[in-house]
PDB file of N, CA and C in Angstrom:
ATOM      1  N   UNK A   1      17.477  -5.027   8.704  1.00  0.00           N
ATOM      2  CA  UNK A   1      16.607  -5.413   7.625  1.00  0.00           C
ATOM      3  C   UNK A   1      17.482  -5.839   6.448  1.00  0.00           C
ATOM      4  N   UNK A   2      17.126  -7.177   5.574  1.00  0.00           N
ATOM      5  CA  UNK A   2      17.644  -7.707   4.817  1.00  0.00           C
ATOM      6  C   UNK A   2      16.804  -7.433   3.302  1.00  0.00           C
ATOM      7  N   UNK A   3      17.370  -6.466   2.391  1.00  0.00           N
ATOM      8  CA  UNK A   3      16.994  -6.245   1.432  1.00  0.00           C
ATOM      9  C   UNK A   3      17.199  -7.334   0.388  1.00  0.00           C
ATOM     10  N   UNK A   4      16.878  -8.114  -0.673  1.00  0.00           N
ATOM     11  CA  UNK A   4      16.811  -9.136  -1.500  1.00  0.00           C
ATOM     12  C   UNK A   4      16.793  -7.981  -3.301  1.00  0.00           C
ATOM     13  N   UNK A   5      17.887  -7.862  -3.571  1.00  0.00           N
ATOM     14  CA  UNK A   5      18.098  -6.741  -4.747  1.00  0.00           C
ATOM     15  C   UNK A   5      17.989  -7.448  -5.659  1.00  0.00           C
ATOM     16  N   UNK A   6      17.596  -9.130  -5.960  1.00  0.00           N
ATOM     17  CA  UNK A   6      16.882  -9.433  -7.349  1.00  0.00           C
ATOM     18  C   UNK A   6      15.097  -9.507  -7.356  1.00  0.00           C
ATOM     19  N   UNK A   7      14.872  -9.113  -6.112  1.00  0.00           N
ATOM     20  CA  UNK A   7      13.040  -8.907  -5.968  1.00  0.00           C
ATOM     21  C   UNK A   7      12.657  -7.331  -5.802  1.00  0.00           C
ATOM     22  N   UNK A   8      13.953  -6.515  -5.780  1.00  0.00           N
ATOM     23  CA  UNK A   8      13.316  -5.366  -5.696  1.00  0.00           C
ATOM     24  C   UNK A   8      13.459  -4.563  -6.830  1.00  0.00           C
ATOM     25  N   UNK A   9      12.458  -3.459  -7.162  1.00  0.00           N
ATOM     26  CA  UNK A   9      12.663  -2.844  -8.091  1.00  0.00           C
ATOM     27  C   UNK A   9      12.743  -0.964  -7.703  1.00  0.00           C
ATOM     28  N   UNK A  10      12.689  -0.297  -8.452  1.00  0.00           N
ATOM     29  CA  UNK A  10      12.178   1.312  -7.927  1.00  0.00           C
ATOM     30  C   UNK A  10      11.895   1.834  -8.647  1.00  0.00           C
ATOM     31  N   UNK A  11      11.069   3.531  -8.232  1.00  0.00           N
ATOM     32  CA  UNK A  11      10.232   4.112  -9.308  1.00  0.00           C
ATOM     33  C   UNK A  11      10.259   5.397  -8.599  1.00  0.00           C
ATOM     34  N   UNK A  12      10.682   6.358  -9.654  1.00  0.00           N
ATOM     35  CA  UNK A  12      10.373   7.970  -9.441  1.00  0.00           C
ATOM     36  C   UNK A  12       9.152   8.558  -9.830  1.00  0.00           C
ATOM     37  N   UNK A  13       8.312   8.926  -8.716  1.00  0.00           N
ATOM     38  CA  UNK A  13       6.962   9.503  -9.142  1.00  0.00           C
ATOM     39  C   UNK A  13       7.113  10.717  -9.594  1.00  0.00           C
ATOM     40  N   UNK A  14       7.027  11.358 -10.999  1.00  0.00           N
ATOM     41  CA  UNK A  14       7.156  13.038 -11.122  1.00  0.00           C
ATOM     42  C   UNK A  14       6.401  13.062 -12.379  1.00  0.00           C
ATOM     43  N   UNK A  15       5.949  14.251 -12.702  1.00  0.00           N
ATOM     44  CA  UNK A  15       5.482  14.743 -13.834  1.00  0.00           C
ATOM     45  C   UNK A  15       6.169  15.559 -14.395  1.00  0.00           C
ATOM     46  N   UNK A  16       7.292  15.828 -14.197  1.00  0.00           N
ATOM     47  CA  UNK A  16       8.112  15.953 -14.589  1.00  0.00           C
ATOM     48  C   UNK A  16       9.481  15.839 -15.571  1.00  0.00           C
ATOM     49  N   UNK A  17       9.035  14.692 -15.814  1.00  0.00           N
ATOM     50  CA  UNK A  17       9.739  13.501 -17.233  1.00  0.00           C
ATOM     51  C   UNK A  17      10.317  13.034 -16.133  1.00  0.00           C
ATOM     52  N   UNK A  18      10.828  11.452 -16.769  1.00  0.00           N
ATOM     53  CA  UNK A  18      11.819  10.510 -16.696  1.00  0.00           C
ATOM     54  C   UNK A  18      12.960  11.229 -15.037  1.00  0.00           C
ATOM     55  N   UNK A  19      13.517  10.556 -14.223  1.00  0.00           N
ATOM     56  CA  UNK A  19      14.271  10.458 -13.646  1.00  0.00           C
ATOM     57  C   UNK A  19      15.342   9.687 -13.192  1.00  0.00           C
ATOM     58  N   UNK A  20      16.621   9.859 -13.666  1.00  0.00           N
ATOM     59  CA  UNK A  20      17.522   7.959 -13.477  1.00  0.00           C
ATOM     60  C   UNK A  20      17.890   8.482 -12.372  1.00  0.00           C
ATOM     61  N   UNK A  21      17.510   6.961 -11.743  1.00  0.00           N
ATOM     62  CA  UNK A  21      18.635   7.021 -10.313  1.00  0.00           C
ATOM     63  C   UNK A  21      19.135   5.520 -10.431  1.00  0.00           C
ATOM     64  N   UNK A  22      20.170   5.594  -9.582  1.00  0.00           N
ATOM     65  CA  UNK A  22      21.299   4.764  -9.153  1.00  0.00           C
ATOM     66  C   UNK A  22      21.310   4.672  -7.612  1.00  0.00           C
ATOM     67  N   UNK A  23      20.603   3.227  -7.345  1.00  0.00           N
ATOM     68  CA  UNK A  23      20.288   2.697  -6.449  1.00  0.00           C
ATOM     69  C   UNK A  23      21.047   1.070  -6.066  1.00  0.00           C
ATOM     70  N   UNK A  24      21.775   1.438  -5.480  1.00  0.00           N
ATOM     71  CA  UNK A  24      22.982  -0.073  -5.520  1.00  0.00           C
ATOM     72  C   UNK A  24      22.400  -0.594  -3.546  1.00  0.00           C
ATOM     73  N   UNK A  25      22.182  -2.511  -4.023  1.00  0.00           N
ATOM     74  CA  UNK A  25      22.129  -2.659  -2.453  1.00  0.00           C
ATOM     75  C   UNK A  25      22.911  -3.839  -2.813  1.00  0.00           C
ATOM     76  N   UNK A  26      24.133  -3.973  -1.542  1.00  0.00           N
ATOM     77  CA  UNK A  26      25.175  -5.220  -2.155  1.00  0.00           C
ATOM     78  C   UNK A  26      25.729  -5.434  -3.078  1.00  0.00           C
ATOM     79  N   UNK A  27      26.291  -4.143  -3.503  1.00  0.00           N
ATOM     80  CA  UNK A  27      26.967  -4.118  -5.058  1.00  0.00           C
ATOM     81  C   UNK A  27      25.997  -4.350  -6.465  1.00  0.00           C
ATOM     82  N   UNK A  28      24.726  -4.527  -6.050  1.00  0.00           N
ATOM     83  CA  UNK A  28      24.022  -4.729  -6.921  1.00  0.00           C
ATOM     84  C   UNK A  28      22.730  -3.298  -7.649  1.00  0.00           C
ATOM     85  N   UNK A  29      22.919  -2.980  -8.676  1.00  0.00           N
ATOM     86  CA  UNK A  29      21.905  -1.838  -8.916  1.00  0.00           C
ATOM     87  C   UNK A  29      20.962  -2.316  -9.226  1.00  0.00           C
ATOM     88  N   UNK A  30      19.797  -1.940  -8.504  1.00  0.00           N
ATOM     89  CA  UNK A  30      18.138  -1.583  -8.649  1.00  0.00           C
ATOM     90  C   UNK A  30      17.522  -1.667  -9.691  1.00  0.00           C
ATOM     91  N   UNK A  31      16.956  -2.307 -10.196  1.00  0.00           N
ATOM     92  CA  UNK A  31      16.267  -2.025 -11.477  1.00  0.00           C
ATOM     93  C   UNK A  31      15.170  -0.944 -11.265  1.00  0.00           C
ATOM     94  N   UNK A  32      14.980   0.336 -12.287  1.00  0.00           N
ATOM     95  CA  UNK A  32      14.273   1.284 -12.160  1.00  0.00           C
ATOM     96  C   UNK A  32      13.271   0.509 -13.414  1.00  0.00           C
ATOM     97  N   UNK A  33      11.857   0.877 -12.915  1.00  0.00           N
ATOM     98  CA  UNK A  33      10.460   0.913 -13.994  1.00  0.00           C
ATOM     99  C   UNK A  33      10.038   1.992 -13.802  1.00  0.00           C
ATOM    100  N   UNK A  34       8.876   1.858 -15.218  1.00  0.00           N
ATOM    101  CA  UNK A  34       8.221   3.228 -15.360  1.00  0.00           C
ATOM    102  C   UNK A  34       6.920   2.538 -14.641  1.00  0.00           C
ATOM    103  N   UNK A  35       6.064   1.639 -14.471  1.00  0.00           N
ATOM    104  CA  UNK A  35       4.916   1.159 -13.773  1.00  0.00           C
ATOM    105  C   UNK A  35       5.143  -0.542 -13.227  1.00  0.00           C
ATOM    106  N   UNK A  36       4.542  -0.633 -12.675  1.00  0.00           N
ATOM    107  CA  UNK A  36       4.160  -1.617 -11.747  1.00  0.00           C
ATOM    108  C   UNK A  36       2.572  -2.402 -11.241  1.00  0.00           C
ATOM    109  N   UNK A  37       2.851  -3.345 -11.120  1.00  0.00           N
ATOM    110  CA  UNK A  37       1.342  -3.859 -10.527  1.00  0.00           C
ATOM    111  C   UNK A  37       1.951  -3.713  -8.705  1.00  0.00           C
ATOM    112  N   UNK A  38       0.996  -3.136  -8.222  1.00  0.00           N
ATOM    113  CA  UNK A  38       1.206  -3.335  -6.135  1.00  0.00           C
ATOM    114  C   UNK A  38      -0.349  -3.638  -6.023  1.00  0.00           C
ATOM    115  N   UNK A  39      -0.227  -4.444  -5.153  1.00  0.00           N
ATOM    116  CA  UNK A  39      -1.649  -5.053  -4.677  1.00  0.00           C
ATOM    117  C   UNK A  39      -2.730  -4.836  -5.658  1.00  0.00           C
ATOM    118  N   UNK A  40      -2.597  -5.127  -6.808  1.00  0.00           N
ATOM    119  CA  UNK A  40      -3.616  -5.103  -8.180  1.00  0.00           C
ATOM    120  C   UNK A  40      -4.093  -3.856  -8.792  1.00  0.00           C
ATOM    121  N   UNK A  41      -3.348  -3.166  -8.575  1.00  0.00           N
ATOM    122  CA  UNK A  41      -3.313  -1.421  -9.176  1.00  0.00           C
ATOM    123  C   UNK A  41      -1.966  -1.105 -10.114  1.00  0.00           C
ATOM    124  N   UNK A  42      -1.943  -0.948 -10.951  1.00  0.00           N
ATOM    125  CA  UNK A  42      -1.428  -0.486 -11.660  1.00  0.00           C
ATOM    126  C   UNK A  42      -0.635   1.278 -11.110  1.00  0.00           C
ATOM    127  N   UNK A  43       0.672   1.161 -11.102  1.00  0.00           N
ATOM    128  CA  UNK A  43       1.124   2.786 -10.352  1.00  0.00           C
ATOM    129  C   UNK A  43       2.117   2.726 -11.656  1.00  0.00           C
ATOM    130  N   UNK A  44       2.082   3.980 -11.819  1.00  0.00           N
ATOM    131  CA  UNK A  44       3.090   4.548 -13.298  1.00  0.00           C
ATOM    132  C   UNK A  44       3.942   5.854 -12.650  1.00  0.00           C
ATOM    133  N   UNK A  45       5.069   6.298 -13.510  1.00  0.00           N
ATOM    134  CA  UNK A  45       5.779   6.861 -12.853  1.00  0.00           C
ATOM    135  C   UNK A  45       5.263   8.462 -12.902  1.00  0.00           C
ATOM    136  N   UNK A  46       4.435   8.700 -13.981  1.00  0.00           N
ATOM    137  CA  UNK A  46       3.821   9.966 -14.420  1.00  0.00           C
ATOM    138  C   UNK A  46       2.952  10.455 -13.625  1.00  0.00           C
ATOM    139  N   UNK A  47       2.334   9.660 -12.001  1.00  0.00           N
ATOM    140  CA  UNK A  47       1.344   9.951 -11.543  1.00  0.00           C
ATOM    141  C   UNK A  47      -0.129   9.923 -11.653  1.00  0.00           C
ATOM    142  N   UNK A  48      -0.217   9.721 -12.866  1.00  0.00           N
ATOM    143  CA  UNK A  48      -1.450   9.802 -13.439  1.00  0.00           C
ATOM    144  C   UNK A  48      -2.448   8.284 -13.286  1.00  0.00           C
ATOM    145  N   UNK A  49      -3.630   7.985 -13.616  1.00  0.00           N
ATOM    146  CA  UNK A  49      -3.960   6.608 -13.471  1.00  0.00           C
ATOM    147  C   UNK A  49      -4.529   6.391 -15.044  1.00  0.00           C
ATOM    148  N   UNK A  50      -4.360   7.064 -15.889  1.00  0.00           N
ATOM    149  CA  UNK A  50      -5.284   6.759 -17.021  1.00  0.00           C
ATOM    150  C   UNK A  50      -4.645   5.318 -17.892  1.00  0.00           C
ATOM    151  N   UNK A  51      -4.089   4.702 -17.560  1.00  0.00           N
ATOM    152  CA  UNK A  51      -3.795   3.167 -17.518  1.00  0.00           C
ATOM    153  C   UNK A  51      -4.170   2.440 -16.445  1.00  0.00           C
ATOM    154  N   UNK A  52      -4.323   3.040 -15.687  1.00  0.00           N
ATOM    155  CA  UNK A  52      -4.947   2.045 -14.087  1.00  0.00           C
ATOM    156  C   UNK A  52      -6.787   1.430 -14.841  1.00  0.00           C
ATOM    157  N   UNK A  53      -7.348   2.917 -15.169  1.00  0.00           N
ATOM    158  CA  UNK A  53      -8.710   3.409 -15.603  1.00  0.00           C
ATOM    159  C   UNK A  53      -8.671   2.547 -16.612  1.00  0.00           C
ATOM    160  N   UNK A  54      -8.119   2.268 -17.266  1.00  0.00           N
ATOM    161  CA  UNK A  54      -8.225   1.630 -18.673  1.00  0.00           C
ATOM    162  C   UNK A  54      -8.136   0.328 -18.263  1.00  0.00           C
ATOM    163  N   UNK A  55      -7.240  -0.156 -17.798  1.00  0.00           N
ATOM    164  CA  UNK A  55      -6.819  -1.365 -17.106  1.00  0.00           C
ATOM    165  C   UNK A  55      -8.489  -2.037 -16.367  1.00  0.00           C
ATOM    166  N   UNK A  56      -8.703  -0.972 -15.118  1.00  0.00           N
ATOM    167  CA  UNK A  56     -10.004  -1.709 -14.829  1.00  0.00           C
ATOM    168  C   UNK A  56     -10.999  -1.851 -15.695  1.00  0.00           C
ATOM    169  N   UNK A  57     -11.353  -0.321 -16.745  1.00  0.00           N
ATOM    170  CA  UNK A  57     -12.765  -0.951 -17.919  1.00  0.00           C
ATOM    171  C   UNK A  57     -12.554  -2.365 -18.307  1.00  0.00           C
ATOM    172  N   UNK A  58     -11.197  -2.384 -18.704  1.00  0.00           N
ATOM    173  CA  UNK A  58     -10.738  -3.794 -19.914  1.00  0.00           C
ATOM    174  C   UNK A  58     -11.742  -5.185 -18.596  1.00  0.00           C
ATOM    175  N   UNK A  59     -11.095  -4.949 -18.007  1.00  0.00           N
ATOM    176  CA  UNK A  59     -11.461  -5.889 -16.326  1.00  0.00           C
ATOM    177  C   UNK A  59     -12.973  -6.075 -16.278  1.00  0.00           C
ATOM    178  N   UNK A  60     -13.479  -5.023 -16.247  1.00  0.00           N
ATOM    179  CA  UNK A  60     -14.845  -4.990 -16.176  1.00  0.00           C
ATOM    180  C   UNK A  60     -15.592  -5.311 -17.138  1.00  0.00           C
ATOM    181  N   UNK A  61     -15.472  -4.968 -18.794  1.00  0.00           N
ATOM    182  CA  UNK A  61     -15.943  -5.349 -19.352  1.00  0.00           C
ATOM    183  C   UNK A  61     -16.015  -6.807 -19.855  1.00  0.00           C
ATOM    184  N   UNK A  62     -14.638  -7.647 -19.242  1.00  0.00           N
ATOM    185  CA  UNK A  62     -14.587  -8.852 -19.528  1.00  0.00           C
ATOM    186  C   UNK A  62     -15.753  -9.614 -18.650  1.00  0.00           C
ATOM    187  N   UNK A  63     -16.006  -9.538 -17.392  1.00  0.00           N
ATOM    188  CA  UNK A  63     -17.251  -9.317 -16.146  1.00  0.00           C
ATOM    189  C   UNK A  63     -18.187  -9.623 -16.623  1.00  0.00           C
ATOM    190  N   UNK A  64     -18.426  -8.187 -17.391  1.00  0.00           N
ATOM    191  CA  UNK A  64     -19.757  -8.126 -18.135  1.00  0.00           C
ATOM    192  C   UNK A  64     -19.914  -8.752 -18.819  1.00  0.00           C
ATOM    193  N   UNK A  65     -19.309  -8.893 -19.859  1.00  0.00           N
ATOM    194  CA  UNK A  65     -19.652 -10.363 -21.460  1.00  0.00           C
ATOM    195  C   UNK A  65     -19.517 -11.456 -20.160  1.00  0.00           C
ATOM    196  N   UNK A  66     -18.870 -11.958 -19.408  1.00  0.00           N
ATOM    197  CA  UNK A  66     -19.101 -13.456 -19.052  1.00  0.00           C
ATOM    198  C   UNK A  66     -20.467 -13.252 -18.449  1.00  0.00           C
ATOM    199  N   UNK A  67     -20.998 -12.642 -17.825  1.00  0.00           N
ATOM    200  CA  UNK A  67     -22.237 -12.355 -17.109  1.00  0.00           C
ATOM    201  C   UNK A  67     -23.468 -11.820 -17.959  1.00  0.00           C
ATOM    202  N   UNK A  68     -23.272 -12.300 -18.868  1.00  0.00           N
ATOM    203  CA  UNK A  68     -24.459 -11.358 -19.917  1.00  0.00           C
ATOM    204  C   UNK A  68     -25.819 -11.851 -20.152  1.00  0.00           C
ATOM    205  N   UNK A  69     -25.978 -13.758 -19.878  1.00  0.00           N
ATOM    206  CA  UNK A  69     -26.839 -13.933 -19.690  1.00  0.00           C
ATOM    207  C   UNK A  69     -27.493 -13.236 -18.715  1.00  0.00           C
ATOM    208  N   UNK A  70     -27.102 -12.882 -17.467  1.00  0.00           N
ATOM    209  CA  UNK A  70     -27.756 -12.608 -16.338  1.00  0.00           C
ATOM    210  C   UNK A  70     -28.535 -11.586 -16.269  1.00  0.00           C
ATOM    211  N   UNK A  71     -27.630 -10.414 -17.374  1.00  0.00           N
ATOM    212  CA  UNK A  71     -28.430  -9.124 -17.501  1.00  0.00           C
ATOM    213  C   UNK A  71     -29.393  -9.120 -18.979  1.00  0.00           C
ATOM    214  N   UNK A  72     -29.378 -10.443 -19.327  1.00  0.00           N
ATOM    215  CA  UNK A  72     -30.157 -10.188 -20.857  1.00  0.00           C
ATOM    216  C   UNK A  72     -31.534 -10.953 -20.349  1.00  0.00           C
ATOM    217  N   UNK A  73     -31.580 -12.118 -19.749  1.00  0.00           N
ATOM    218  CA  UNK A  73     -32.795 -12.626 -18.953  1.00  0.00           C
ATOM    219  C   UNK A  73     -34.135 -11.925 -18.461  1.00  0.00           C
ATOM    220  N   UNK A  74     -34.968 -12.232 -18.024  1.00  0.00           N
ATOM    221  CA  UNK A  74     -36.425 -11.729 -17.512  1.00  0.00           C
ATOM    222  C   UNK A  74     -36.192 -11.853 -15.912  1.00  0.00           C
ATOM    223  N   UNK A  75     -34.672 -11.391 -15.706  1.00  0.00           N
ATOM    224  CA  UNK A  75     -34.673 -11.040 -14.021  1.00  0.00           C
ATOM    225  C   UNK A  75     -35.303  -9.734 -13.481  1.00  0.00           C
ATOM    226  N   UNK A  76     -35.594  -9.548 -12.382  1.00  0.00           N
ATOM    227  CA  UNK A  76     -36.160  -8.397 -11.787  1.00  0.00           C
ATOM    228  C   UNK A  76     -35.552  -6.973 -12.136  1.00  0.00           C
ATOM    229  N   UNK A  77     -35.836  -5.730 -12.692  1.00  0.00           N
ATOM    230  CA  UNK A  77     -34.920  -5.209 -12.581  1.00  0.00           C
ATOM    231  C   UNK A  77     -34.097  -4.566 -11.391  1.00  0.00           C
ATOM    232  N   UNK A  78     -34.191  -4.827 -10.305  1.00  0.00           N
ATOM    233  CA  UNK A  78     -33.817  -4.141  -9.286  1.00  0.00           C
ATOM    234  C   UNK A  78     -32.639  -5.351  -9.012  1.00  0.00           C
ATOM    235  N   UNK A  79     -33.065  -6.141  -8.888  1.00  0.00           N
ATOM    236  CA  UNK A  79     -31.835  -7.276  -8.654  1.00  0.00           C
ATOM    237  C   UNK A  79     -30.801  -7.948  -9.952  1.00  0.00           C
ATOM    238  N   UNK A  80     -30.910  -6.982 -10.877  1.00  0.00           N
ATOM    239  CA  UNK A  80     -29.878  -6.985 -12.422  1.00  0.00           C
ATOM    240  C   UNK A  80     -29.064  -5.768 -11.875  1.00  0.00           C
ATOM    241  N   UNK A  81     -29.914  -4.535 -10.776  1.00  0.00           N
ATOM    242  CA  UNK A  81     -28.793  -3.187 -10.114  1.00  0.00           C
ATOM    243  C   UNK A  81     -28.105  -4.228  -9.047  1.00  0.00           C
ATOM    244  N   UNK A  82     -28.859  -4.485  -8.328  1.00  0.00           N
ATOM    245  CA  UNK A  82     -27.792  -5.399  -6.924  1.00  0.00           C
ATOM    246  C   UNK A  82     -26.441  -6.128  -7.958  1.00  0.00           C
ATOM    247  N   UNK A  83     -26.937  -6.995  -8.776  1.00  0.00           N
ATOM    248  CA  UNK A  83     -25.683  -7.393  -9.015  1.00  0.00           C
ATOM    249  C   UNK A  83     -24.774  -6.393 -10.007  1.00  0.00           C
ATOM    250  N   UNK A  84     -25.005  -5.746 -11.076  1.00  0.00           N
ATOM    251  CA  UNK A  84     -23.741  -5.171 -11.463  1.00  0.00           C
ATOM    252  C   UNK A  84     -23.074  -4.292 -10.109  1.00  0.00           C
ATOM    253  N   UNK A  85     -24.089  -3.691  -9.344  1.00  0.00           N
ATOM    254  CA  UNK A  85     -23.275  -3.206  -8.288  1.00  0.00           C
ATOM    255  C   UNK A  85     -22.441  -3.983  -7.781  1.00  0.00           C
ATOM    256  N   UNK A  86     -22.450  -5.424  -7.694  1.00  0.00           N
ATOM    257  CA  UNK A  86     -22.232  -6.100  -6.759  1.00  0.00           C
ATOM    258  C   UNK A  86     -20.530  -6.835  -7.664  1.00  0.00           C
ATOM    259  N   UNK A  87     -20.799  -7.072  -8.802  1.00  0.00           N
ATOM    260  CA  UNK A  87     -20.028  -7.627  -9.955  1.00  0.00           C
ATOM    261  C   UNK A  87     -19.123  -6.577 -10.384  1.00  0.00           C
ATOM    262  N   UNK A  88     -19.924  -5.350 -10.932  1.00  0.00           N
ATOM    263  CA  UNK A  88     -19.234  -4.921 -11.932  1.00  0.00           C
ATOM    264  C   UNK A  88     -18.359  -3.773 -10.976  1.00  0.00           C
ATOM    265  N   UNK A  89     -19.053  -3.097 -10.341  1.00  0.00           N
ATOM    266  CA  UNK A  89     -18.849  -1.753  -9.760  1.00  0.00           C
ATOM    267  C   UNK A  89     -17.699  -1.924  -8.277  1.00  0.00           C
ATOM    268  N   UNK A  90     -17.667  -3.138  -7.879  1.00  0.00           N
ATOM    269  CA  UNK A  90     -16.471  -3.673  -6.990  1.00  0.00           C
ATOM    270  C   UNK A  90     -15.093  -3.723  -7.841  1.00  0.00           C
ATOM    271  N   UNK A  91     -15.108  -4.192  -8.946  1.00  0.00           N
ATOM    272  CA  UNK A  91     -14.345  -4.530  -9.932  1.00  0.00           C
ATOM    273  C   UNK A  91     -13.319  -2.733 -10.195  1.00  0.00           C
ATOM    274  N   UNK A  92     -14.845  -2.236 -10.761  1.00  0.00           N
ATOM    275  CA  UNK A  92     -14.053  -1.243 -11.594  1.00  0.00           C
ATOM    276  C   UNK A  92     -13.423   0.086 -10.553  1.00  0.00           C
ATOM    277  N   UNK A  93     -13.969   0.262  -9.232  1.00  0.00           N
ATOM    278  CA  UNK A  93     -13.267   0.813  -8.323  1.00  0.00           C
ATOM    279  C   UNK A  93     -12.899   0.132  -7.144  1.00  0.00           C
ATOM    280  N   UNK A  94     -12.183  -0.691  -7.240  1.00  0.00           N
ATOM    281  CA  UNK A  94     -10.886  -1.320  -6.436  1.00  0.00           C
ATOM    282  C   UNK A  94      -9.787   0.210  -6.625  1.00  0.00           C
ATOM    283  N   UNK A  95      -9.259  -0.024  -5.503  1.00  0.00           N
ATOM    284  CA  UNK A  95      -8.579   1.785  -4.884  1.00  0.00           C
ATOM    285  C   UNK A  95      -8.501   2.770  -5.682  1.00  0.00           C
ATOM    286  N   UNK A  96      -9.986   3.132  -6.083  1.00  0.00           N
ATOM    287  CA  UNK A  96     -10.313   4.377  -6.980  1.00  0.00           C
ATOM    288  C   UNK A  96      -9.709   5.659  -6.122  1.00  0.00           C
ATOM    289  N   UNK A  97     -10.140   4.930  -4.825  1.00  0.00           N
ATOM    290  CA  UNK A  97      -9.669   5.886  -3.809  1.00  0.00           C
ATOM    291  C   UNK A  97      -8.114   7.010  -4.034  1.00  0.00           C
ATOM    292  N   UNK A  98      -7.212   6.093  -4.745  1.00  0.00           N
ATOM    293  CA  UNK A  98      -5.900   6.838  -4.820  1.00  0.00           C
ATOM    294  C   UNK A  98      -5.549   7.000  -6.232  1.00  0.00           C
ATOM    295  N   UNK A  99      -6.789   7.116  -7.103  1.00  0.00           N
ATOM    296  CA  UNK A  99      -6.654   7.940  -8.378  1.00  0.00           C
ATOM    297  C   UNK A  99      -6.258   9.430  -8.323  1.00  0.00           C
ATOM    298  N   UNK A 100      -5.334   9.347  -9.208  1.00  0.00           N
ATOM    299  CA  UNK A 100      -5.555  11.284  -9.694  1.00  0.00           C
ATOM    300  C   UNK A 100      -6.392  11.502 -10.735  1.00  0.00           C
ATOM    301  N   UNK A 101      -7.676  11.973 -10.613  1.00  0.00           N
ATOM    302  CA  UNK A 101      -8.125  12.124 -11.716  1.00  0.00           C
ATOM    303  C   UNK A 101      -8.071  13.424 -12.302  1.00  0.00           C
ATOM    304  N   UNK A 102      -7.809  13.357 -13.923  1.00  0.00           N
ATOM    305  CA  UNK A 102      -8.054  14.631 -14.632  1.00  0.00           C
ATOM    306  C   UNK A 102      -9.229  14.446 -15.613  1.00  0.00           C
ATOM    307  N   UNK A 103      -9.845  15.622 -15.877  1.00  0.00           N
ATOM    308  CA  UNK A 103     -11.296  15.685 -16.465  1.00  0.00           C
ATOM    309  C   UNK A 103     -11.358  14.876 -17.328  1.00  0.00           C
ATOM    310  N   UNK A 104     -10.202  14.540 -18.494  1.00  0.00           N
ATOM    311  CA  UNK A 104     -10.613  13.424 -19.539  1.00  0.00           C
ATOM    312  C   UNK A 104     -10.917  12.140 -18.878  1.00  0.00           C
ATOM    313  N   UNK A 105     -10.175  11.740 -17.743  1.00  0.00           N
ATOM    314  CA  UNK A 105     -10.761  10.921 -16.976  1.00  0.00           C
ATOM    315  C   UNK A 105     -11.672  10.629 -16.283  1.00  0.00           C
ATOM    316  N   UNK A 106     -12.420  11.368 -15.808  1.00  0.00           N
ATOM    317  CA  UNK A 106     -13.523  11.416 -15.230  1.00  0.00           C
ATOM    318  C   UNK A 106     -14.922  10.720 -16.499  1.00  0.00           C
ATOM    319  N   UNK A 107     -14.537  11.864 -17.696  1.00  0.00           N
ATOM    320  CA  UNK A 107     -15.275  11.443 -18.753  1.00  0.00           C
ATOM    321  C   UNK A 107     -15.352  10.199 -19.302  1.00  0.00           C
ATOM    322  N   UNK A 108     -13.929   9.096 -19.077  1.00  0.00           N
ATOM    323  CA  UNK A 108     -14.228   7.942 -19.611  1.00  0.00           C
ATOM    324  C   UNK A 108     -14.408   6.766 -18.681  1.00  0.00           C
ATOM    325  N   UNK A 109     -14.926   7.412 -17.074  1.00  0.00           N
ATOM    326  CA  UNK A 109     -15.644   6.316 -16.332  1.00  0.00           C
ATOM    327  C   UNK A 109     -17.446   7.163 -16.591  1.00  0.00           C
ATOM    328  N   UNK A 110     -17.387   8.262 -17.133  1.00  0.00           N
ATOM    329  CA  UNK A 110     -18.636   8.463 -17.134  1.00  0.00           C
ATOM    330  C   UNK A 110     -19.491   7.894 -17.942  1.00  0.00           C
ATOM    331  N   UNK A 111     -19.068   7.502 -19.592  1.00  0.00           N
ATOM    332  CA  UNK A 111     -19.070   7.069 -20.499  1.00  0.00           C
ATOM    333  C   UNK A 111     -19.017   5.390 -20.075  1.00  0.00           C
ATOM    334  N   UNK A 112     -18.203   4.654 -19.332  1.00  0.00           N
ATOM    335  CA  UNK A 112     -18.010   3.305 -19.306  1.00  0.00           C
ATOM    336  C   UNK A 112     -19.805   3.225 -18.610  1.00  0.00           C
ATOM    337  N   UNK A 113     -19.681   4.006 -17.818  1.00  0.00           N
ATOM    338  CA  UNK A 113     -21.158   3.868 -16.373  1.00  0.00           C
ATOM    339  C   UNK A 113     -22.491   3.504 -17.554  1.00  0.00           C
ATOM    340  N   UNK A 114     -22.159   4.685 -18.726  1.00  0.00           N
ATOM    341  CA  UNK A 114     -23.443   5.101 -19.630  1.00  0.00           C
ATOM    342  C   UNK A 114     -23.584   3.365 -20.126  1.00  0.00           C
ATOM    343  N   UNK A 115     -22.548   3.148 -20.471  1.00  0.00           N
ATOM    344  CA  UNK A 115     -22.517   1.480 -21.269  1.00  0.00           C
ATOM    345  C   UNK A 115     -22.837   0.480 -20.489  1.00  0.00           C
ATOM    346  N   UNK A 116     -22.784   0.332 -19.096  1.00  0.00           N
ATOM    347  CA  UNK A 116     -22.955  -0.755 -18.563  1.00  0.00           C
ATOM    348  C   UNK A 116     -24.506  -0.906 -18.500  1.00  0.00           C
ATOM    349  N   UNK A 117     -25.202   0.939 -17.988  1.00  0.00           N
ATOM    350  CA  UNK A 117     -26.730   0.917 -17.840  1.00  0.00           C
ATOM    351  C   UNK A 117     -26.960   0.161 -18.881  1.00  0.00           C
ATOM    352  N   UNK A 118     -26.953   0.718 -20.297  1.00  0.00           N
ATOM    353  CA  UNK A 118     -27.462   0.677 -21.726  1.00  0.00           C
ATOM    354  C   UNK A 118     -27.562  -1.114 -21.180  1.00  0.00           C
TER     355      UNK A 118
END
């Protein structure tokens, strides 16, 4: 396997603070980050997602204002739920699946949910 050491980067996951490493491929050292975009998720080195979370509201709420006629109109209400489900709620959990959530977090998708009903 042929590693390419100006496309790669690396990252220590800990909660623990900060970790330097020294990662050389071909005489060349690694650039270490604290986060990253991988397949449209946001990963930080702290473990945590409360920039991922933030990252998707920002996402979603942009969604919403472009789509606002749709939900301000004399549409059905059952088919104004099909689509934010369909719009908004694809959007804002894209791999919610591999969140860590902690309770303040939980609270500010509970709070985003309250705003989209409203």
């Amino acid at each position: 396997m042929k590693i390419n050491a100006r496309k790669t980067i690396v990252m220590c996951i800990s909660n623990k603070g900060r970790t330097k490493m020294n990662i050389h491929v071909d005489g060349q050292q690694i650039e270490q980050v604290r986060e990253f975009r991988y397949l449209g998720s946001l990963i930080s080195d702290d473990g945590y997602c409360e920039k991922e979370i933030a990252s998707r509201i920002g996402m979603v709420k942009k969604v919403f204002q472009d789509k606002r006629k749709l939900f301000t109109g004399k549409m059905n209400l059952e088919l104004k739920k099909r689509i934010v489900k369909c719009l908004v709620w694809s959007v804002a959990t894209y791999a919610a699946e591999t969140w860590t959530l902690r309770e303040a977090d939980r609270m500010k998708i509970e709070a985003f949910e309250m705003w989209i009903w409203r």
